[in-house]
C-alpha atoms as a PDB file:
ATOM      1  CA  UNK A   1      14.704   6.394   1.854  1.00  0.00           C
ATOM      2  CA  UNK A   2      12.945   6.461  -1.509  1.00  0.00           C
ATOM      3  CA  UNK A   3       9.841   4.527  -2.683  1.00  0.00           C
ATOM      4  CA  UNK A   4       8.709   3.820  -6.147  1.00  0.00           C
ATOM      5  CA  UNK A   5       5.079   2.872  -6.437  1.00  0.00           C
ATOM      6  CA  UNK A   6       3.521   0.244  -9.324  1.00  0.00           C
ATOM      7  CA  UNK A   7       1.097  -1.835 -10.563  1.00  0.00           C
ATOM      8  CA  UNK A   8      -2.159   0.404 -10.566  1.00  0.00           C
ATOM      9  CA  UNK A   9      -4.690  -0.115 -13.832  1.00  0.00           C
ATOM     10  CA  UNK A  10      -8.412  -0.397 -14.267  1.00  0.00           C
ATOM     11  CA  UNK A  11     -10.485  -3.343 -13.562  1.00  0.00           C
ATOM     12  CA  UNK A  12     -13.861  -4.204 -13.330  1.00  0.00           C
ATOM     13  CA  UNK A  13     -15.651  -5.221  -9.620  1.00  0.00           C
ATOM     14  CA  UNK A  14     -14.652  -8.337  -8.323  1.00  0.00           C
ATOM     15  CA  UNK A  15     -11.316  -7.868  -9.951  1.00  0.00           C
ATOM     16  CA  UNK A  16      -8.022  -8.487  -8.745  1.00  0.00           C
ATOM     17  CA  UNK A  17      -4.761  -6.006  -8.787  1.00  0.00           C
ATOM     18  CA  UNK A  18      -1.613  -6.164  -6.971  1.00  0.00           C
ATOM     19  CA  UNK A  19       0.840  -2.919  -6.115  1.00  0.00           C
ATOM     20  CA  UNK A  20       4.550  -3.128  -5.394  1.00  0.00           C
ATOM     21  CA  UNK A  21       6.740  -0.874  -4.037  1.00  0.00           C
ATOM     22  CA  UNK A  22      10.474  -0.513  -4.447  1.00  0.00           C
ATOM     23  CA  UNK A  23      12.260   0.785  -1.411  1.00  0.00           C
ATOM     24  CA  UNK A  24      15.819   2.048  -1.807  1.00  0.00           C
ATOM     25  CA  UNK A  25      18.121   4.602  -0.348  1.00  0.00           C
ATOM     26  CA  UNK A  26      17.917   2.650   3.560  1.00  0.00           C
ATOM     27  CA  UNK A  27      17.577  -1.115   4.942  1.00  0.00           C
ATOM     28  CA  UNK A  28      14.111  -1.603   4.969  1.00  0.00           C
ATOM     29  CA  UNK A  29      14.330  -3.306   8.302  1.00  0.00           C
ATOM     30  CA  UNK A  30      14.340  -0.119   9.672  1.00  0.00           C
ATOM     31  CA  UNK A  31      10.917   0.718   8.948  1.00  0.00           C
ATOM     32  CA  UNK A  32       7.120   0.190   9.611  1.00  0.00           C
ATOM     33  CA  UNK A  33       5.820  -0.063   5.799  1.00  0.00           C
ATOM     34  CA  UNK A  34       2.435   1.185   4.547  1.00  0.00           C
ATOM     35  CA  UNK A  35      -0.148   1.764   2.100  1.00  0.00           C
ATOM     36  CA  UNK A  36      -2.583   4.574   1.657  1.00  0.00           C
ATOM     37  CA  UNK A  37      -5.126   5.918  -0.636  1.00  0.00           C
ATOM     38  CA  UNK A  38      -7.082   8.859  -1.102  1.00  0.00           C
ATOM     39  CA  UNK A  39      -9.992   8.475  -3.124  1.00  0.00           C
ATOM     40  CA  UNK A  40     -12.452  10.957  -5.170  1.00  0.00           C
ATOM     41  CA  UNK A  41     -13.510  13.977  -2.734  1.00  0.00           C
ATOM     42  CA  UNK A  42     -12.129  11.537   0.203  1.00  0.00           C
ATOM     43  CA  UNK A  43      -9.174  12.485   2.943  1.00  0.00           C
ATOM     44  CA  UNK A  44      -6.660   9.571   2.414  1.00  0.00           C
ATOM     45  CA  UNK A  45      -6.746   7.037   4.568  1.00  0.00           C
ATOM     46  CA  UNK A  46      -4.209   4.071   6.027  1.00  0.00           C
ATOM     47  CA  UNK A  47      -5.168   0.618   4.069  1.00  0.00           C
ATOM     48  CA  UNK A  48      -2.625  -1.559   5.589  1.00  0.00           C
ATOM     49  CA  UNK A  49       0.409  -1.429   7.194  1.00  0.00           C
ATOM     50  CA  UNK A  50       3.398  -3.799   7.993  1.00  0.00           C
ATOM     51  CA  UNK A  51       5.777  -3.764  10.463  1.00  0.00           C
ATOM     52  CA  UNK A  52      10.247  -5.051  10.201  1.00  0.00           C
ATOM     53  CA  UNK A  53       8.553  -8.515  11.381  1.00  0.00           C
ATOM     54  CA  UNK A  54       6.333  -9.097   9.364  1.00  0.00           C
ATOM     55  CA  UNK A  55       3.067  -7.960  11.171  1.00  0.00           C
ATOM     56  CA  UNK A  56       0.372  -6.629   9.169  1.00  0.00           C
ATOM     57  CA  UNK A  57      -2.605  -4.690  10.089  1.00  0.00           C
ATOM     58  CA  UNK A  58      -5.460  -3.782   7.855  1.00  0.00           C
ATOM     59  CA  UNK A  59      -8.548  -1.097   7.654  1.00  0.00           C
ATOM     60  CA  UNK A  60     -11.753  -2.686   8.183  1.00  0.00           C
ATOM     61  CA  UNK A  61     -12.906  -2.064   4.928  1.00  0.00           C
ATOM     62  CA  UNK A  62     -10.291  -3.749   3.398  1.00  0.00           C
ATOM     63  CA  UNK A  63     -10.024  -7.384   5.797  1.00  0.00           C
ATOM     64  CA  UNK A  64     -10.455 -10.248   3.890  1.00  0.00           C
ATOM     65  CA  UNK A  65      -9.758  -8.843   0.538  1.00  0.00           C
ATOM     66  CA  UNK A  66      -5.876  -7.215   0.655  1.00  0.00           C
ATOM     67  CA  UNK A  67      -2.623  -8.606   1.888  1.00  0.00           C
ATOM     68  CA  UNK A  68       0.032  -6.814   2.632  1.00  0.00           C
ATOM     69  CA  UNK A  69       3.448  -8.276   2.127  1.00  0.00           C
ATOM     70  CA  UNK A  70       7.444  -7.578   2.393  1.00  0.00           C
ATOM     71  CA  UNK A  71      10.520  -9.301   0.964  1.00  0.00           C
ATOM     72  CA  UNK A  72      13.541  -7.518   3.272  1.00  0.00           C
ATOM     73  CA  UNK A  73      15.880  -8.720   0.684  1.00  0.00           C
ATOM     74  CA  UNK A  74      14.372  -7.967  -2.015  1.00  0.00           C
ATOM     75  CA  UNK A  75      13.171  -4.047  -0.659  1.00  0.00           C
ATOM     76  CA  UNK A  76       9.819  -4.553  -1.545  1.00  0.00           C
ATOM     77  CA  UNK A  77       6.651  -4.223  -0.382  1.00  0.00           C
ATOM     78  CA  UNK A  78       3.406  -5.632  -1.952  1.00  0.00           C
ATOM     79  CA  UNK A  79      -0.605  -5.316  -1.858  1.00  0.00           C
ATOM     80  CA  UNK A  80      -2.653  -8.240  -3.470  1.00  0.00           C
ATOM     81  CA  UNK A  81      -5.813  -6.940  -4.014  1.00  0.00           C
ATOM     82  CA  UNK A  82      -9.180  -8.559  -4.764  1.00  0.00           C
ATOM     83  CA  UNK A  83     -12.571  -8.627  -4.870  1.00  0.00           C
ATOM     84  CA  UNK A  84     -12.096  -5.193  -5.500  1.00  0.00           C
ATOM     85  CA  UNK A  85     -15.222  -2.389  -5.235  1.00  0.00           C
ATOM     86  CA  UNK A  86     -15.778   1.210  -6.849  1.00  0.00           C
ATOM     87  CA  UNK A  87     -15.114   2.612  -3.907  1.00  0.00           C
ATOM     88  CA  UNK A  88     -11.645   1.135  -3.696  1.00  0.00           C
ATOM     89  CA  UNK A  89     -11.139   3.654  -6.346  1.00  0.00           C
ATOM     90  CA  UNK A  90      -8.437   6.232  -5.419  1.00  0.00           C
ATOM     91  CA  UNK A  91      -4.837   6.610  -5.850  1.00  0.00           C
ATOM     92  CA  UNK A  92      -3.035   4.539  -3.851  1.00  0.00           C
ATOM     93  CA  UNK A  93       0.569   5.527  -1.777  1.00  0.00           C
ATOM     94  CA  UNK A  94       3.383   3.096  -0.723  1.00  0.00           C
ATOM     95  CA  UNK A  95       4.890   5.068   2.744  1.00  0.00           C
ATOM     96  CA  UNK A  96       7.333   4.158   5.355  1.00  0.00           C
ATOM     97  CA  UNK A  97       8.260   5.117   8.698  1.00  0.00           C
ATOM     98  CA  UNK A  98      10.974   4.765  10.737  1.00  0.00           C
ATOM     99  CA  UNK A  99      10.387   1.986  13.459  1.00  0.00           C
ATOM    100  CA  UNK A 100      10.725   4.103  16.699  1.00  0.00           C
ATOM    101  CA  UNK A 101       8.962   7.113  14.854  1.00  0.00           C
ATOM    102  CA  UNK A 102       5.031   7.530  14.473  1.00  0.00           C
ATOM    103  CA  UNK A 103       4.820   9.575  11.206  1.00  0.00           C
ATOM    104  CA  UNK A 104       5.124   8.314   7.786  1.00  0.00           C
ATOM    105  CA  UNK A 105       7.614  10.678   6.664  1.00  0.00           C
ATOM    106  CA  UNK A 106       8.499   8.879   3.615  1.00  0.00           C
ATOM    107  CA  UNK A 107       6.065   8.798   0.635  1.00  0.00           C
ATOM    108  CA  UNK A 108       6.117   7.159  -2.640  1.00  0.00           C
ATOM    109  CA  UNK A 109       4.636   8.910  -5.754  1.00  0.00           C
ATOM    110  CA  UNK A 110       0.739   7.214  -5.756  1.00  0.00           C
ATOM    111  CA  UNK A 111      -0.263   4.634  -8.537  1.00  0.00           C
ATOM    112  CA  UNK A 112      -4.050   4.844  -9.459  1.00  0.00           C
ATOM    113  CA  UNK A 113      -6.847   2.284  -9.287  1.00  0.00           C
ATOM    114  CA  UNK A 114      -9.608   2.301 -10.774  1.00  0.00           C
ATOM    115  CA  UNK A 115     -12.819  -0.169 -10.200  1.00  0.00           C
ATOM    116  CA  UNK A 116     -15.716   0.497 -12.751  1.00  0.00           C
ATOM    117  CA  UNK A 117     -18.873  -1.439 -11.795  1.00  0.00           C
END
């Protein structure tokens, strides 16, 4: 399965942004769906995540602000972001794993975000 990462860009604190990923290659039934980042000097870390259902689960830092969304149809997977904070800064990956498996083997190519107070 490939993923194709978009809709990164600069905005100011309290902003708004929203990411999409393309998934091709695979049904993307198959798969648990997720988003990472890594920020400056930080390890990456797991944002949200979404499962074949529809299920979503989030990072504490980020409840109440993103939403994590699919289309099956459509093969994509989307992050609405707001009230957004400097330290959302980082470069943010679309991933996927297969449903029965617990590593994201499959990695998109990062889209950057940057929050400037």
């Amino acid at each position: 399965v490939q993923l194709q990462a978009s809709g990164g860009g600069s905005v100011q604190t309290g902003g708004s942004l929203r990411l999409s990923c393309a998934v091709s290659g695979d049904t993307i039934s198959n798969y648990v769906t997720a988003w990472y980042r890594q920020g400056p000097g930080r390890q990456r870390e797991l944002v949200a995540s979404i499962n074949h259902v529809g299920a979503p689960n989030y990072a504490d830092s980020v409840k109440g602000r993103f939403t994590i969304s699919r289309n099956n149809a459509e093969k994509k997977v989307s992050l609405q972001m707001i009230t957004l904070q400097p330290e959302d800064t980082a470069v943010y990956y679309c991933a996927a794993r297969r449903r029965w498996s617990t590593e994201y083997k499959y990695w998109g190519q990062g889209t950057l975000v940057t929050v400037s107070s």
